[in-house]
Protein backbone atom coordinates (compact mmCIF):
# COMPACT_ATOMS: atom_id res chain seq x y z
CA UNK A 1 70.33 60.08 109.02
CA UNK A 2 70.07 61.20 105.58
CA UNK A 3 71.73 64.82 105.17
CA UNK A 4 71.26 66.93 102.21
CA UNK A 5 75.21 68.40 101.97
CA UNK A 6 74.19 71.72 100.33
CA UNK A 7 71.96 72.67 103.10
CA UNK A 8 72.92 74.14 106.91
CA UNK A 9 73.65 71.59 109.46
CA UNK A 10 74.69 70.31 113.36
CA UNK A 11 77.28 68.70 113.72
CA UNK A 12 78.54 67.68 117.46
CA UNK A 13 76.84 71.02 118.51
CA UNK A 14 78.80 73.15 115.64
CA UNK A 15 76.23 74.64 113.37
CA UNK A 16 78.09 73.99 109.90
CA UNK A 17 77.34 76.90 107.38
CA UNK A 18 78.02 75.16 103.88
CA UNK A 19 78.11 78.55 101.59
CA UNK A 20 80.63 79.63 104.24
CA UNK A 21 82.44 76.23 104.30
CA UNK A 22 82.74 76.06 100.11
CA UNK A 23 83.97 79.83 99.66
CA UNK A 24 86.55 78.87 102.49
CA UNK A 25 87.82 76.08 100.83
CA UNK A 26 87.77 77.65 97.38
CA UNK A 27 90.13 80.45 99.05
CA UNK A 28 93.06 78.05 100.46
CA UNK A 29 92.31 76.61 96.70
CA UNK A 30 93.14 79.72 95.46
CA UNK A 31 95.42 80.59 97.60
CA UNK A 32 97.98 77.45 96.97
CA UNK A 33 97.20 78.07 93.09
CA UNK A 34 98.50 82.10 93.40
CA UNK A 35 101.54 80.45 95.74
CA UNK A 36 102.90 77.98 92.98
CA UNK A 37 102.53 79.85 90.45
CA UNK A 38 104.76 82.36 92.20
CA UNK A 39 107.56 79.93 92.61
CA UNK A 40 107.24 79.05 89.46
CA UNK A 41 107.43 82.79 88.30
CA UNK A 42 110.63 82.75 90.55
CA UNK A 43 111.97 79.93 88.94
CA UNK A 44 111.81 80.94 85.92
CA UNK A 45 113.35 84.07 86.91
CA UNK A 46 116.70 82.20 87.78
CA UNK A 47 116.32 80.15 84.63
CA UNK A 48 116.44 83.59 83.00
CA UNK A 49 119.77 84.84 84.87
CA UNK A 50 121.43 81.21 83.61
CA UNK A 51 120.80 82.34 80.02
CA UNK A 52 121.76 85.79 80.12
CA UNK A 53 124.56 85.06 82.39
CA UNK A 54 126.04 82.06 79.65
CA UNK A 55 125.93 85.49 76.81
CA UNK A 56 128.53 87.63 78.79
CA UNK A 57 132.18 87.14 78.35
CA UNK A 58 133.51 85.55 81.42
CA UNK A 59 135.42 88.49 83.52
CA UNK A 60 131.49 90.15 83.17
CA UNK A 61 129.83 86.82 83.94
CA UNK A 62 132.01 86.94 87.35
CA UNK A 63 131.35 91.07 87.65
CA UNK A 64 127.36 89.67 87.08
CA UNK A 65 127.16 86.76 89.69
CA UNK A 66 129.18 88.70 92.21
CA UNK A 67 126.47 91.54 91.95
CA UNK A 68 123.75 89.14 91.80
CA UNK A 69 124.68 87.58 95.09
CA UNK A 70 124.76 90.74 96.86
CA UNK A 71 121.34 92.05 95.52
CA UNK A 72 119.97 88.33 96.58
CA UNK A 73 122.16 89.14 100.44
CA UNK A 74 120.38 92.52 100.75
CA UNK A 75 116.81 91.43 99.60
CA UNK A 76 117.66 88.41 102.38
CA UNK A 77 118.32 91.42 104.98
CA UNK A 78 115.47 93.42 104.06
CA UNK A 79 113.26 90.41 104.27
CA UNK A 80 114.94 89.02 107.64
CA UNK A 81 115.91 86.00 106.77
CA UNK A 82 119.73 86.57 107.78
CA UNK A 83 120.89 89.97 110.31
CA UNK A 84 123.39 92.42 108.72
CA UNK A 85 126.68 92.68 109.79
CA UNK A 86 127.41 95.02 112.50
C-alpha cells in the first residue's frame, strides 16, 4: 500500500487529517519551546538575585534573603502550592 503522507487518510477506521495532524504537532513544538525558555528566563532571574545579593554589605544581604524568601512563600500561597497558616 503505497500512501502519499501529505494527503488525507484511513487508518484502522480513523480518518487521519494531515494539515490538522502537522499544525498539532507544530503547537506542542511550540509549546515546549515557550516552556523552556521560561525556565530559563526564571533561571536567570535567580542568577540575577546571586549577583546583586554578593554587592550588599552582609547585615542587608541577610535583610535581602529574608525578604526574598517571604515574597517566594507568598507567591507559593497565591499559586497553591503550600496552604497558609491559620
Amino acid at each position: 500500500m503505497n500512501m502519499d503522507i501529505h494527503t488525507n487518510y484511513l487508518i484502522k477506521n480513523v480518518y487521519i487529517d494531515y494539515e490538522c495532524y502537522r499544525q498539532s504537532l507544530f503547537n506542542v513544538q511550540q509549546h515546549h519551546i515557550e516552556q523552556n525558555k521560561n525556565i530559563l528566563d526564571m533561571r536567570k532571574a535567580i542568577k540575577d538575585f546571586c549577583d546583586a545579593s554578593r554587592k550588599l554589605s552582609p547585615d542587608y544581604r541577610d535583610q535581602a534573603m529574608r525578604e526574598c524568601i517571604q515574597e517566594l512563600m507568598l507567591q507559593a500561597i497565591k499559586d497553591g502550592y503550600i496552604s497558609p497558616r491559620e
